[in-house]
N, C-alpha and C. Protein backbone atom coordinates (compact mmCIF):
# COMPACT_ATOMS: atom_id res chain seq x y z
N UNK A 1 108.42 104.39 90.39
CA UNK A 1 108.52 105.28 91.55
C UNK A 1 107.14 105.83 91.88
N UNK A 2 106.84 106.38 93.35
CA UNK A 2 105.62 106.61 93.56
C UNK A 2 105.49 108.05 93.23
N UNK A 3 104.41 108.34 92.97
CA UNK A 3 103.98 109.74 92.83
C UNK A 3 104.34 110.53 93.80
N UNK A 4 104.39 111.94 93.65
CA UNK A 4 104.86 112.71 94.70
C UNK A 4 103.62 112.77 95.73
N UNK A 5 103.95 112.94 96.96
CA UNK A 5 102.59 112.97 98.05
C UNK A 5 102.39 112.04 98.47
N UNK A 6 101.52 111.48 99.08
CA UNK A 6 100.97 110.34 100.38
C UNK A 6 100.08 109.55 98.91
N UNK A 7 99.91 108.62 98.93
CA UNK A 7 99.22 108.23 98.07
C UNK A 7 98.60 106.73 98.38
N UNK A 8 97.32 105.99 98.16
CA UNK A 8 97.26 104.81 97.85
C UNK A 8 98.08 104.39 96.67
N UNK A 9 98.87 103.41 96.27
CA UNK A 9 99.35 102.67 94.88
C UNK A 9 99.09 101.82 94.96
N UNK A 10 98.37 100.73 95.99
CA UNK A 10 97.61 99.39 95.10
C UNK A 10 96.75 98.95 96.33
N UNK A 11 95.86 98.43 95.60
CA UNK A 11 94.33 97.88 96.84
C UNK A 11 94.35 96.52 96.08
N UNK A 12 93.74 95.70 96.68
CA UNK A 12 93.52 94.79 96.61
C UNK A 12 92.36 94.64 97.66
N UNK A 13 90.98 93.44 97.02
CA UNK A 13 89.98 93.73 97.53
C UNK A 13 89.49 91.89 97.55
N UNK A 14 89.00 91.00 98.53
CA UNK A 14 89.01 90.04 98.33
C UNK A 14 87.84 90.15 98.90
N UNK A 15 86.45 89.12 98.66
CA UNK A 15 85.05 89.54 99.34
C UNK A 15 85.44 87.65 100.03
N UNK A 16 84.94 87.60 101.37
CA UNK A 16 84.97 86.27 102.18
C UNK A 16 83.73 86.17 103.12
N UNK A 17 83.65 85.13 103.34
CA UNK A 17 82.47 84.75 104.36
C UNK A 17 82.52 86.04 105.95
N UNK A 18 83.86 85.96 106.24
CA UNK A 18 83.87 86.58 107.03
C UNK A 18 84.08 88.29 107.20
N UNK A 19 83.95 88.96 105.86
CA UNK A 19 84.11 90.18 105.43
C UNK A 19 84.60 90.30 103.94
N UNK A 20 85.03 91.67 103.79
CA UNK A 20 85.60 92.37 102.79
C UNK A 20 87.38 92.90 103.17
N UNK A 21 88.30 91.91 102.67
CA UNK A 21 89.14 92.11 103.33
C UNK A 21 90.12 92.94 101.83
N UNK A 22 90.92 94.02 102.51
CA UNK A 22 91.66 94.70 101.71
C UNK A 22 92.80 94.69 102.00
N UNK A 23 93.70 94.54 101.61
CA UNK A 23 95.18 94.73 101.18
C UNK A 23 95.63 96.36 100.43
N UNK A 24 96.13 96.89 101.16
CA UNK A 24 96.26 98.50 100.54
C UNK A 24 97.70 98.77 100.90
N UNK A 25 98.34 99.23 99.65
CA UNK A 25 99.66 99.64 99.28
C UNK A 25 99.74 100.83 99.24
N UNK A 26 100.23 101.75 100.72
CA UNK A 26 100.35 103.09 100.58
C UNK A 26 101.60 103.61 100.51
N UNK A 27 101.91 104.51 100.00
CA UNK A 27 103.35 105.26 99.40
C UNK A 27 103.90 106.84 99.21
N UNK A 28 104.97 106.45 100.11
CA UNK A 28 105.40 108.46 100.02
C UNK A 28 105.95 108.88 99.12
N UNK A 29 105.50 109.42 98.22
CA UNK A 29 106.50 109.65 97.19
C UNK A 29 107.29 110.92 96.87
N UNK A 30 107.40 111.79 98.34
CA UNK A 30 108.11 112.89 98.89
C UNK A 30 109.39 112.35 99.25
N UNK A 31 110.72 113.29 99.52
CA UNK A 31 111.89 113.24 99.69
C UNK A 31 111.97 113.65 101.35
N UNK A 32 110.83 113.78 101.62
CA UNK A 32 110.92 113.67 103.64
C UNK A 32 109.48 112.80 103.93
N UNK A 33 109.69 113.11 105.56
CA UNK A 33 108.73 112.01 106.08
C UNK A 33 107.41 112.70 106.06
N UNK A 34 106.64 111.76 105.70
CA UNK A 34 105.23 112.14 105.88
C UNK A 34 104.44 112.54 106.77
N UNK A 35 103.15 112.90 106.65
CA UNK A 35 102.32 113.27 107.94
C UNK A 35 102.04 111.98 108.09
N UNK A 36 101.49 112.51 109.51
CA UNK A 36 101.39 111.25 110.21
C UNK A 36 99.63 110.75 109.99
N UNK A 37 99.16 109.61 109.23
CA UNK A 37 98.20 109.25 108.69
C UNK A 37 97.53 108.14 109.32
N UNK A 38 95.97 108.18 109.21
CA UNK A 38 95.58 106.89 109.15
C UNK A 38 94.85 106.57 108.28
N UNK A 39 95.13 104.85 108.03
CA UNK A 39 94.68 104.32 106.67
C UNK A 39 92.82 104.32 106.79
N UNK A 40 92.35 104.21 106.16
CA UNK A 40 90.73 104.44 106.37
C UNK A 40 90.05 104.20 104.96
N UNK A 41 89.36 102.61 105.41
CA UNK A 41 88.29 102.43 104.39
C UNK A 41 87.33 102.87 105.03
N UNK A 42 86.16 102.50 103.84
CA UNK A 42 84.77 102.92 103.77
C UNK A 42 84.07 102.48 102.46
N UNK A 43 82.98 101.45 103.54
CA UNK A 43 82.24 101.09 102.75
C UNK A 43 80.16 101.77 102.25
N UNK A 44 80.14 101.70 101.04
CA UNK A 44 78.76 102.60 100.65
C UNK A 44 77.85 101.47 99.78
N UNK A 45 76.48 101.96 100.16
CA UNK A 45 75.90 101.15 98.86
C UNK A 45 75.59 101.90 97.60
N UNK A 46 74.94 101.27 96.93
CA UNK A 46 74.74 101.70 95.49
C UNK A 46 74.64 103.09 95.43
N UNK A 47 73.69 103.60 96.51
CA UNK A 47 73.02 104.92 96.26
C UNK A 47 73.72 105.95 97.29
N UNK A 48 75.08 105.43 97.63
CA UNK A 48 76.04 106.42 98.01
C UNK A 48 75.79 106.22 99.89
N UNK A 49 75.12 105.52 100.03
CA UNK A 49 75.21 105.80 101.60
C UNK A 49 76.36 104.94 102.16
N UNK A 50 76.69 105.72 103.46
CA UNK A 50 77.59 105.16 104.06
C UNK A 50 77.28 104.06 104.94
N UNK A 51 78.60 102.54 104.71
CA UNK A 51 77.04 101.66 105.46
C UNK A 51 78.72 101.50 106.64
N UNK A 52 79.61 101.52 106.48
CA UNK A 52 80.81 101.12 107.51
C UNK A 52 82.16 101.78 107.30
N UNK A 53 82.92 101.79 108.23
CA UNK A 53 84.11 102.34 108.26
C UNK A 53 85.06 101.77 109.21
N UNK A 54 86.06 101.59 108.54
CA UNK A 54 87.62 100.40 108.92
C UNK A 54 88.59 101.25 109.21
N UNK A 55 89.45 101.17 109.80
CA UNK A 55 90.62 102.36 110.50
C UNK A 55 91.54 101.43 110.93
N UNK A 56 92.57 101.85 110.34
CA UNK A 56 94.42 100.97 110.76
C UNK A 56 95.18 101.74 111.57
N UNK A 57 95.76 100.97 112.14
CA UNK A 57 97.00 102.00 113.10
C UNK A 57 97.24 103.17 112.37
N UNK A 58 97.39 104.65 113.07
CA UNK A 58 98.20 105.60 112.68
C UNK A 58 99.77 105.41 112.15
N UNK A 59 99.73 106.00 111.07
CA UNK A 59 101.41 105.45 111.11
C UNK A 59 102.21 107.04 110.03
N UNK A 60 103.23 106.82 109.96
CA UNK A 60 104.27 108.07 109.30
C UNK A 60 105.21 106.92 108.28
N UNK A 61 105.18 107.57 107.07
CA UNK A 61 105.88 107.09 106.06
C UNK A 61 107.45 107.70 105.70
N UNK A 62 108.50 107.05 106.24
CA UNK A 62 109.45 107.72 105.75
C UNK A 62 109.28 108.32 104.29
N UNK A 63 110.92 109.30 103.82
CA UNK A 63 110.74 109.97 102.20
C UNK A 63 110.71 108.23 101.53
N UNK A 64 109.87 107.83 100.08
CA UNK A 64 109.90 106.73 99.88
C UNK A 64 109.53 105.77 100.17
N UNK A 65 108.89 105.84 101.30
CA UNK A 65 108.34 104.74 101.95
C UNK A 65 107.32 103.92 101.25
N UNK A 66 107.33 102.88 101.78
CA UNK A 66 106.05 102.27 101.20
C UNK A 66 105.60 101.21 102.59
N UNK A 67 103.93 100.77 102.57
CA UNK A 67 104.06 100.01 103.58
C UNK A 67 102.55 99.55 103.24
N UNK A 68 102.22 98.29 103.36
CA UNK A 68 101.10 97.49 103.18
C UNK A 68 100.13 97.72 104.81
N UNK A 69 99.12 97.58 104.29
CA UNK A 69 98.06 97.44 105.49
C UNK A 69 97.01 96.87 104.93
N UNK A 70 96.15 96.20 106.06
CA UNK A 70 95.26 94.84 106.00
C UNK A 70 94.30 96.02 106.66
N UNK A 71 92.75 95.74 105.94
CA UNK A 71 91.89 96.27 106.43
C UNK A 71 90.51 95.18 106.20
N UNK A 72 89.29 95.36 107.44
CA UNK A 72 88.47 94.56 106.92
C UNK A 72 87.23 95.05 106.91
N UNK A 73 86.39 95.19 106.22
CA UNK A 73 85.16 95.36 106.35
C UNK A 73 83.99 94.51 106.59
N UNK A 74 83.03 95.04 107.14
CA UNK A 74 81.88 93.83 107.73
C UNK A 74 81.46 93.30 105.88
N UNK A 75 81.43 92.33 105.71
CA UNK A 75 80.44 91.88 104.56
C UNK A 75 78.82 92.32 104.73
N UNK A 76 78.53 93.13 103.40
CA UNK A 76 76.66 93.13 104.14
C UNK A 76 76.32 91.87 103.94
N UNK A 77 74.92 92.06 104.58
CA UNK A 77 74.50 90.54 104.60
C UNK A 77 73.29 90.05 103.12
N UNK A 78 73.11 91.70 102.57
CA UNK A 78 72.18 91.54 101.25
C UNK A 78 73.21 91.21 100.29
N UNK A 79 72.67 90.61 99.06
CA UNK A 79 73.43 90.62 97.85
C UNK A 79 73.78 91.53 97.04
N UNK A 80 74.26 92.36 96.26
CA UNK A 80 74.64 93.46 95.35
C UNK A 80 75.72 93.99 95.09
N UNK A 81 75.79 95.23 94.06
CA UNK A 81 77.11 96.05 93.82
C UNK A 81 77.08 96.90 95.33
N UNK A 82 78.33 96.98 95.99
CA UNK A 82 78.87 97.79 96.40
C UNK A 82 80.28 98.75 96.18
N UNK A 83 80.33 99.21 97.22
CA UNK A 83 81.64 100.69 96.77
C UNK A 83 82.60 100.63 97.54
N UNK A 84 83.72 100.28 97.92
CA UNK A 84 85.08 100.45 98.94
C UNK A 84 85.99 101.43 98.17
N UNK A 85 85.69 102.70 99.27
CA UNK A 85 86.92 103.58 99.04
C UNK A 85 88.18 103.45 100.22
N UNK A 86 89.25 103.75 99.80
CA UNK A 86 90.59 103.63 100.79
C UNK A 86 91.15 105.11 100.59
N UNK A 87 91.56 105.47 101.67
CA UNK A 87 92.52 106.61 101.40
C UNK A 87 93.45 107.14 102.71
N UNK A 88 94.60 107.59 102.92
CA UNK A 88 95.13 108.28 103.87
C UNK A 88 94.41 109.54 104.36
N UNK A 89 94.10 109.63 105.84
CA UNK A 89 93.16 110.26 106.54
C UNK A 89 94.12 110.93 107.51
N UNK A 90 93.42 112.21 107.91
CA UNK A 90 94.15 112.80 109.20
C UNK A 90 93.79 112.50 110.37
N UNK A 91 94.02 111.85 111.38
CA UNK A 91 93.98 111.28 112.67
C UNK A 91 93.41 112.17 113.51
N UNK A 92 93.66 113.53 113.15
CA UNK A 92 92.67 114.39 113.88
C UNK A 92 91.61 115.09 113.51
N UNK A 93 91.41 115.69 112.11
CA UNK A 93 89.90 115.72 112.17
C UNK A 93 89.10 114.90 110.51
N UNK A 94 90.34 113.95 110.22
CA UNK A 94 89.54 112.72 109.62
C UNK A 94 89.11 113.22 107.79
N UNK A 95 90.19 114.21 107.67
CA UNK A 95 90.07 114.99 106.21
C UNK A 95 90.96 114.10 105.76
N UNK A 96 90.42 113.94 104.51
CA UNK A 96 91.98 113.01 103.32
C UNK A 96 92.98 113.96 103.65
N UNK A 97 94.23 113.11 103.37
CA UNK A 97 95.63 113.69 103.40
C UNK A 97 96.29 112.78 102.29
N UNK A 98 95.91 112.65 101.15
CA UNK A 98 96.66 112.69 100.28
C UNK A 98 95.95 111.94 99.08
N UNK A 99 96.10 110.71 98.02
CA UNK A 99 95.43 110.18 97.06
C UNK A 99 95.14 108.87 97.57
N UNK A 100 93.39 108.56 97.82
CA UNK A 100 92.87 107.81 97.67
C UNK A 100 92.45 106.78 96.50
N UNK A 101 91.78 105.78 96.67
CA UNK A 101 90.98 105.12 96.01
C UNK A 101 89.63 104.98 96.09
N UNK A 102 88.80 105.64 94.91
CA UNK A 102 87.28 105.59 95.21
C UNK A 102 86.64 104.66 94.41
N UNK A 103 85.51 104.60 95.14
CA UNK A 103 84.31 104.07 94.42
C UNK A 103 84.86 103.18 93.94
N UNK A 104 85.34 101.96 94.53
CA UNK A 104 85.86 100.75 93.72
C UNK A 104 84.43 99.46 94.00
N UNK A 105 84.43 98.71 92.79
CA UNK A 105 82.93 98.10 92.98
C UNK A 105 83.39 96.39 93.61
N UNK A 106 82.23 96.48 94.11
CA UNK A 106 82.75 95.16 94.80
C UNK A 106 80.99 94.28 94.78
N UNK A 107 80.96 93.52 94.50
CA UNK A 107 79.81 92.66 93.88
C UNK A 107 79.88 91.53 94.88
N UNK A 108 78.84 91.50 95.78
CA UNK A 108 78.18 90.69 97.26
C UNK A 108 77.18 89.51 96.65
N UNK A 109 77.91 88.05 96.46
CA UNK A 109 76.79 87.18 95.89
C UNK A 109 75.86 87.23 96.86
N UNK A 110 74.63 86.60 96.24
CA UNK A 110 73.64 85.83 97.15
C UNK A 110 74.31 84.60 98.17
N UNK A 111 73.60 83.73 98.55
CA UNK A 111 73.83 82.76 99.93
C UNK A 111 74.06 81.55 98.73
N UNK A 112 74.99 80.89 98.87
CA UNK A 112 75.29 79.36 98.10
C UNK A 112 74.02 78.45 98.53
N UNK A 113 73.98 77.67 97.80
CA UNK A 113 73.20 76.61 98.22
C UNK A 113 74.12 75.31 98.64
């Protein structure tokens, strides 16, 4: 069962030619309906700066709910560790609204030969 509150419960993070694509499992784990949220990555480099930011439809989680969302981020174009955080956001002035996922590392090869 999900935790009580708005919560991320599972990310999934796949790095592709054409971005950083996420899979995020968000969940109400209240006995009524949720605020009304939007999903919101964000991507940082090493040294904490903010380099992009991804935004999904607004949406409301029934009590229990659960509901997947696809998010993508630009791939940088340097090689290195980076950071993708996910979390439920308020649609109006963009404060978390409930349990995120931070600082998850995500490792950008170099160019194949």
């Amino acid at each position: 069962a999900a935790a009580p509150g708005l919560g991320v419960e599972a990310l999934a993070v796949t790095v592709a030619d054409d971005g950083i694509h996420l899979q995020v499992g968000f969940a109400n784990g209240d006995g009524h309906d949720s605020a009304r949220f939007v999903p919101l990555a964000v991507l940082t480099a090493e040294d904490g700066r903010e380099l992009h930011e991804s935004y999904g439809q607004a949406l409301r989680l029934p009590a229990h709910g659960q509901q997947r969302v696809s998010l993508v981020l630009p791939r940088p174009s340097a090689p290195g560790r980076y950071f993708v955080s996910v979390r439920p956001s308020n649609p109006d002035d963009g404060k978390p609204l409930g349990r995120g996922r931070y600082h998850v590392p995500v490792d950008i090869a170099g160019a194949t030969q």
